[in-house]
Protein backbone atom coordinates (compact mmCIF):
# COMPACT_ATOMS: atom_id res chain seq x y z
CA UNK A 1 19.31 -60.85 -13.03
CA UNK A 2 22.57 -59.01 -14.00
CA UNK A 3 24.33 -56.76 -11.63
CA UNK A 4 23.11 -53.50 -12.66
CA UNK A 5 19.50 -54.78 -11.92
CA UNK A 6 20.94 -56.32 -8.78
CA UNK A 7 22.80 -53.20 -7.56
CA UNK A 8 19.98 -50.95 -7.99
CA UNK A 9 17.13 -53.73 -5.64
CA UNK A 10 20.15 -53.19 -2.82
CA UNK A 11 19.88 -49.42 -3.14
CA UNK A 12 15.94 -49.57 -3.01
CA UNK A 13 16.54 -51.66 0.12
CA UNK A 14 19.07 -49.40 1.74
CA UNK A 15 17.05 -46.85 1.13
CA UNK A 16 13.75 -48.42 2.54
CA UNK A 17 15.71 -49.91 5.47
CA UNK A 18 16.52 -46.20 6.52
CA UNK A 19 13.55 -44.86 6.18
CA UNK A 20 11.89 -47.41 8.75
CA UNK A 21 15.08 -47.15 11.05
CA UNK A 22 14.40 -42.74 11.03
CA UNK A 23 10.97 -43.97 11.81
CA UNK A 24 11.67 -46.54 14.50
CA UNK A 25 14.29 -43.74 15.93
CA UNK A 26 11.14 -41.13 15.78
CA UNK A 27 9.29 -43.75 18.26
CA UNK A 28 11.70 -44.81 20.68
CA UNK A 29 11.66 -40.97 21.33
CA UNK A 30 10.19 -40.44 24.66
CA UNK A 31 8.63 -36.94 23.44
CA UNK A 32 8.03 -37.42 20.18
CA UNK A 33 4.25 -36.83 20.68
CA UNK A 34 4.68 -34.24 22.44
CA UNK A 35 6.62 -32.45 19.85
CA UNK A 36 3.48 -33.52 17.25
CA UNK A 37 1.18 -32.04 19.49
CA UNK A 38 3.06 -28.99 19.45
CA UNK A 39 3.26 -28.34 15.97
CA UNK A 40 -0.58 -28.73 15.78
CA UNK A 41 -0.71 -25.63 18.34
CA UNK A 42 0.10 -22.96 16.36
CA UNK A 43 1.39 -20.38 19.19
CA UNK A 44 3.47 -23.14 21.14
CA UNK A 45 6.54 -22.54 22.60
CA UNK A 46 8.12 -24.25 20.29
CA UNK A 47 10.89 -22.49 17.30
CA UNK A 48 9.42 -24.23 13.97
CA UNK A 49 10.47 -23.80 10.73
CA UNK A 50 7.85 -25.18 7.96
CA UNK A 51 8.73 -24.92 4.02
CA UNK A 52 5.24 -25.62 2.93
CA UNK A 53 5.32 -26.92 -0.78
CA UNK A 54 1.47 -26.33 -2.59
CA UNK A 55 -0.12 -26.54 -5.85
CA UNK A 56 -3.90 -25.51 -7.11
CA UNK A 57 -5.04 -24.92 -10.83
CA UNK A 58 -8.18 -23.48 -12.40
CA UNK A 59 -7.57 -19.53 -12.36
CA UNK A 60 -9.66 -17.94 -14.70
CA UNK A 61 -10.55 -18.15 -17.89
CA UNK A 62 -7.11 -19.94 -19.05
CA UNK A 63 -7.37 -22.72 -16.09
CA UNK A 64 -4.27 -21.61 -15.04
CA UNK A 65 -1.60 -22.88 -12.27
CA UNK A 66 0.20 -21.84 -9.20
CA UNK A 67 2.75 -23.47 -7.57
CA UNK A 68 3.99 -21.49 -3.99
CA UNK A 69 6.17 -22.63 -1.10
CA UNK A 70 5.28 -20.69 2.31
CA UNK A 71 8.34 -20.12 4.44
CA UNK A 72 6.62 -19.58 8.02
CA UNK A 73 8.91 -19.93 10.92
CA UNK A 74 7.33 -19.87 14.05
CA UNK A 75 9.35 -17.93 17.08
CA UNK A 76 7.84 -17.27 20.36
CA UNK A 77 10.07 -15.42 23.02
CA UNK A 78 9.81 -15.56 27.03
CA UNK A 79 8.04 -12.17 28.07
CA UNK A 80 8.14 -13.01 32.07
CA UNK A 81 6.85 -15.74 34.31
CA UNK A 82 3.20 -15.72 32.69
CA UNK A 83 3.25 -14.35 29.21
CA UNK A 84 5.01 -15.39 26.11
CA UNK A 85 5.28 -13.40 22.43
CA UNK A 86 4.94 -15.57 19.32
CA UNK A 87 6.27 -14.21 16.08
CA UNK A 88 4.19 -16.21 13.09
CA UNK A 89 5.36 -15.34 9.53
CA UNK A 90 4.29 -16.26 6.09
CA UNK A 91 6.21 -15.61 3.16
CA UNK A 92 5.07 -16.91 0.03
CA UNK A 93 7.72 -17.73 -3.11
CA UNK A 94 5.69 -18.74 -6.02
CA UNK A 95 5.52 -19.93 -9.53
CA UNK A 96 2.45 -18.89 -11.27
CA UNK A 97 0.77 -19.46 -14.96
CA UNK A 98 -1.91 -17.94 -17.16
CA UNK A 99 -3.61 -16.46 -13.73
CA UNK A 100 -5.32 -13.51 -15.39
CA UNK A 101 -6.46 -15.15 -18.20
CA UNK A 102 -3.24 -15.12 -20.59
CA UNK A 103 -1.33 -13.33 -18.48
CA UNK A 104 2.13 -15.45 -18.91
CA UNK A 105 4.39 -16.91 -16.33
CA UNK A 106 5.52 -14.89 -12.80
CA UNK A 107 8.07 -16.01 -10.56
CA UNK A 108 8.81 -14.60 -7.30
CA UNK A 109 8.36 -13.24 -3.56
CA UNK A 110 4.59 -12.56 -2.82
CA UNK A 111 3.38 -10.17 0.18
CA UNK A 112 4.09 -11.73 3.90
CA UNK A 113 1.89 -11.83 6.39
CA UNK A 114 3.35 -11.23 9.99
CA UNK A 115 1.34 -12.07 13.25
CA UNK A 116 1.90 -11.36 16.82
CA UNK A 117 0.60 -12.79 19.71
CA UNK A 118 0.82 -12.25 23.36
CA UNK A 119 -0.49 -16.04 24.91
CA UNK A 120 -0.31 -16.80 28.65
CA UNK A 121 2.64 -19.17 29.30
CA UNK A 122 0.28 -21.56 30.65
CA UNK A 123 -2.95 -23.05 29.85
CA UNK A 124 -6.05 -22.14 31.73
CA UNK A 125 -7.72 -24.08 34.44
CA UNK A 126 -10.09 -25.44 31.95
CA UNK A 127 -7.07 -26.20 29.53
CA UNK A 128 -7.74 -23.09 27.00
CA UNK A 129 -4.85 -22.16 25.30
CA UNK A 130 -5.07 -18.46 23.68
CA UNK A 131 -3.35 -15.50 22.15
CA UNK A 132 -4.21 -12.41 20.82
CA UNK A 133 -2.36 -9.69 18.90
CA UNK A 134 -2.02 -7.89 15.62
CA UNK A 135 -1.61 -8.95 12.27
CA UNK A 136 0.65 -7.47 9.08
CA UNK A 137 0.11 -7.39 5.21
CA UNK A 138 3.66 -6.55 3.79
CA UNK A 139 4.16 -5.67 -0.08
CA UNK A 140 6.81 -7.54 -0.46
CA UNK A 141 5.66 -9.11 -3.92
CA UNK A 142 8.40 -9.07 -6.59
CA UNK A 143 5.50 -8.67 -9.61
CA UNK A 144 2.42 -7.11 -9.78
CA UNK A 145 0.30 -10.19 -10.32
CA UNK A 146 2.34 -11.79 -7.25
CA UNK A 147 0.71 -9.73 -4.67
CA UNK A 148 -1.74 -6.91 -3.94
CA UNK A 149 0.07 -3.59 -3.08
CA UNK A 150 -1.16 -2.78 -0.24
CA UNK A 151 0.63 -2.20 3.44
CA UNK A 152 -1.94 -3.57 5.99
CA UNK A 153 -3.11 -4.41 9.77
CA UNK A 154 -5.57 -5.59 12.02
CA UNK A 155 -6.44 -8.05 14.79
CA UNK A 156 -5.60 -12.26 14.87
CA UNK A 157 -6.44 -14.50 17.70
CA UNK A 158 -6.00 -18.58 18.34
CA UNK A 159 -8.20 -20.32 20.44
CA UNK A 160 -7.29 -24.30 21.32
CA UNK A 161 -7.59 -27.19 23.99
CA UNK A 162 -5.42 -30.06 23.75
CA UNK A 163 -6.94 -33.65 25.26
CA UNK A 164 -4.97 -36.78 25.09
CA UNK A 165 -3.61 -36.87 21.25
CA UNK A 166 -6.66 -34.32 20.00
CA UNK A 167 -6.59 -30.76 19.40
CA UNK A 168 -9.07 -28.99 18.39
CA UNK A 169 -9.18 -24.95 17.93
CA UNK A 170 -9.77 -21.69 15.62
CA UNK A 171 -6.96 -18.84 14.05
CA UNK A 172 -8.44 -16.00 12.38
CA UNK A 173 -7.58 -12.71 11.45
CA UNK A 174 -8.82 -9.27 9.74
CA UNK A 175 -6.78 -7.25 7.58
CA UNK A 176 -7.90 -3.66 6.05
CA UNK A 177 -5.37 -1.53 3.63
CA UNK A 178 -4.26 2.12 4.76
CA UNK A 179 -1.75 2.68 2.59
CA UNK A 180 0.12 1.28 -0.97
CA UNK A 181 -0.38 1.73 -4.45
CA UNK A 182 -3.57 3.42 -4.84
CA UNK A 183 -4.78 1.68 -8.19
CA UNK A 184 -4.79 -1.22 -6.40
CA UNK A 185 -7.60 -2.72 -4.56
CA UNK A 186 -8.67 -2.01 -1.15
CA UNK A 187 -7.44 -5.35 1.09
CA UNK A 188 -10.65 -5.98 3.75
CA UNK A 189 -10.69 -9.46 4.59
CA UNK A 190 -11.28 -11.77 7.14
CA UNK A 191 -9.19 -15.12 7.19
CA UNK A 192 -10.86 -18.01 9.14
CA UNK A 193 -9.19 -21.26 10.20
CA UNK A 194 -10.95 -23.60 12.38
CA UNK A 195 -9.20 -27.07 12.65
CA UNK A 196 -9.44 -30.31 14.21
CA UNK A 197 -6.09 -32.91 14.53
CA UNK A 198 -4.93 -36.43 15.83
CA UNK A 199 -1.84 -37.39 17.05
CA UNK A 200 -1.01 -40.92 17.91
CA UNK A 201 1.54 -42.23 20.36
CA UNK A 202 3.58 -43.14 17.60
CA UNK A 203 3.68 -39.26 16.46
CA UNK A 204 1.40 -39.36 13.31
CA UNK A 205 -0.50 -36.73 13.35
CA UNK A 206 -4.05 -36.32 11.22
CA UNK A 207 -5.34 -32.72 10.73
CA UNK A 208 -8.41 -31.66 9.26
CA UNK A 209 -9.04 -27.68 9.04
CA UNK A 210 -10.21 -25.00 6.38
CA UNK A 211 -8.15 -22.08 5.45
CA UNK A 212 -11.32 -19.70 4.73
CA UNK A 213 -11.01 -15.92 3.42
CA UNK A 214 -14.33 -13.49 3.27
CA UNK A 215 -13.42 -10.75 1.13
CA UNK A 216 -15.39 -7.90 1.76
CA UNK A 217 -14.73 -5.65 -1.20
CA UNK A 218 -15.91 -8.45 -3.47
CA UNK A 219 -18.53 -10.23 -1.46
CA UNK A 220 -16.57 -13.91 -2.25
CA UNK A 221 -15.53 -16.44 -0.61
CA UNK A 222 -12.67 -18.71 -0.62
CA UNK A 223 -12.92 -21.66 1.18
CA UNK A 224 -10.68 -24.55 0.63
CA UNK A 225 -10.48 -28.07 2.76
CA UNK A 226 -7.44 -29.28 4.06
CA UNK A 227 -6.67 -32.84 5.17
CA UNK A 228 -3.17 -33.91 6.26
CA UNK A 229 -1.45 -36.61 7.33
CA UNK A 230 2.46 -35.87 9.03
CA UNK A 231 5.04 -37.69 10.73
CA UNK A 232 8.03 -36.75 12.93
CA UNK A 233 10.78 -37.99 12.77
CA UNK A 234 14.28 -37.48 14.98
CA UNK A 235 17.87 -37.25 12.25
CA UNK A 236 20.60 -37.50 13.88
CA UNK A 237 19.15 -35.80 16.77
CA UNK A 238 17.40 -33.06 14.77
CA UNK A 239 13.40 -33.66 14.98
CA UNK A 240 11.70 -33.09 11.80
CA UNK A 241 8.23 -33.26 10.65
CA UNK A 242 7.34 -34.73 7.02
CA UNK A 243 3.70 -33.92 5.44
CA UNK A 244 1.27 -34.22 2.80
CA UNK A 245 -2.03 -33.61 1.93
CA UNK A 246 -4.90 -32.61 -0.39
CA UNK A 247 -7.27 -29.69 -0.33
CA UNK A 248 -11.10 -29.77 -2.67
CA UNK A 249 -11.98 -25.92 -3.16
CA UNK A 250 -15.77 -25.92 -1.47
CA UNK A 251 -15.82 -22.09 -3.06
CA UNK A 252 -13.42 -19.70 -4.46
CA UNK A 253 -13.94 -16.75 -6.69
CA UNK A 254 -14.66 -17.16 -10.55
CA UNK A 255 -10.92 -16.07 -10.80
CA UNK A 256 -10.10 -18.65 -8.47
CA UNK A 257 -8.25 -22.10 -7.99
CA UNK A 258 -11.00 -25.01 -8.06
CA UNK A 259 -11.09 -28.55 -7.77
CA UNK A 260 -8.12 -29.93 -5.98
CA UNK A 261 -4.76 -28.91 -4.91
CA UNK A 262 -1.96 -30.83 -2.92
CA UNK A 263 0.32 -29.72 -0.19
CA UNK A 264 3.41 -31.21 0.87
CA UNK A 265 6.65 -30.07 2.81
CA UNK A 266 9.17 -30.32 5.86
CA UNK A 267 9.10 -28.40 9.12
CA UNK A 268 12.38 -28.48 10.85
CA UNK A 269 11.70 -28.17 14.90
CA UNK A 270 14.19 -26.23 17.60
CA UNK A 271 12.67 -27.52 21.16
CA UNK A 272 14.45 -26.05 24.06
CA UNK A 273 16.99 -27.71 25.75
């Protein structure tokens, strides 16, 4: 074995020997479970900051790809004693090919989605945990073929109890259009996202949901099947949150993604002090 060969087994080691010391650090955390839970509550008060890496391929007639990263930092803010404001954003950057049939390569911002809800600061005497508020389509899409063109609003509401290490809830939303470019298609769709999750003491945390959208102008359905497995981990004192997954499309529009895509990514986590 000549040094080269030896040098680079040390590195592999070094690196492997960190990982499991992050991950040993992650468990000696007193609340490190409780910060998994957390993130598997999407209105918690809790600052979060997911980049949220995913892939799907099939679109039309060309089978073509997309590639996106959602940027959706989660900020809730202290109202009073009882009710608390949580800010939940979604901005999409993607890289996109052959779409539209041989419609070429985009790169670029797509439209963001901004939700609002109001949510007790506590849960209720049966352990509910709820929010309610309204929801924002912004046309913030850099290219035509990035995003729809259409400003829009309507209601979204989150529904969840939390027992022992499982959580299990519902998000959902409705959009409609009232204003944009008016070549574009009407936006009138309702977004549906039941999910079910595990967190062990150890803070993995096993989530199982679907990220359905009805779309009413068309009469389609998308309806794609998450499962993901995440860990968190403490740096240095700065908790993090590593994940991947994979999603099967159960139904999507002809123009659609189908078969299956992948997600990966990082949230970065801001509990108080």
């Amino acid at each position: 074995m000549d040094r080269r060969q030896t040098s680079r087994i040390a590195k592999v080691a070094t690196f492997l020997a960190t990982i499991l010391l992050f991950c040993g650090q992650a468990s000696a955390e007193d609340d490190a479970q409780e910060l998994a839970k957390k993130l598997s509550n999407p209105i918690a008060s809790l600052i979060s900051v997911p980049f949220q890496f995913n892939y799907d391929s099939g679109y039309g007639p060309n089978d073509g790809n997309k590639a996106y990263v959602n940027v959706q930092p989660v900020i809730p803010f202290s109202l009073n004693a009882d009710w608390n404001l949580i800010s939940r954003t979604i901005l999409p950057v993607a890289w996109q090919e052959d779409i539209a049939g041989p419609s070429g390569d985009q790169f670029g911002l797509g439209d963001t989605t901004q939700s609002l809800f109001f949510s007790p600061a506590r849960p209720t005497q049966s352990g509910l945990i709820w929010g309610v508020g309204p929801a924002f389509l912004l046309p913030t899409a850099t290219d035509d073929l990035l995003g729809g063109g259409k400003w829009g609003a309507g209601p979204t509401a989150v529904v969840l109890k939390q027992s022992g290490g499982w959580t299990v809830g519902m998000l959902a939303n409705h959009i409609w259009s009232f204003a944009g470019d008016s070549e574009r298609p009407d936006v009138n769709s309702t977004f549906l996202q039941p999910f079910v999750s595990y967190t062990t003491k150890d803070a993995w945390t096993f989530t199982l949901n679907t990220e359905s959208t009805y779309n009413w102008e068309a009469e389609e359905w998308s309806v794609p099947i998450n499962f993901q497995i995440a860990k968190l981990l403490v740096i240095d004192k700065q908790p993090i949150s590593l994940f991947a997954g994979i999603r099967y499309w159960a139904e999507s529009p002809e123009s659609g993604p189908d078969g299956f895509g992948v997600r990966t990514g990082i949230t970065f986590l801001f509990p108080k002090k």
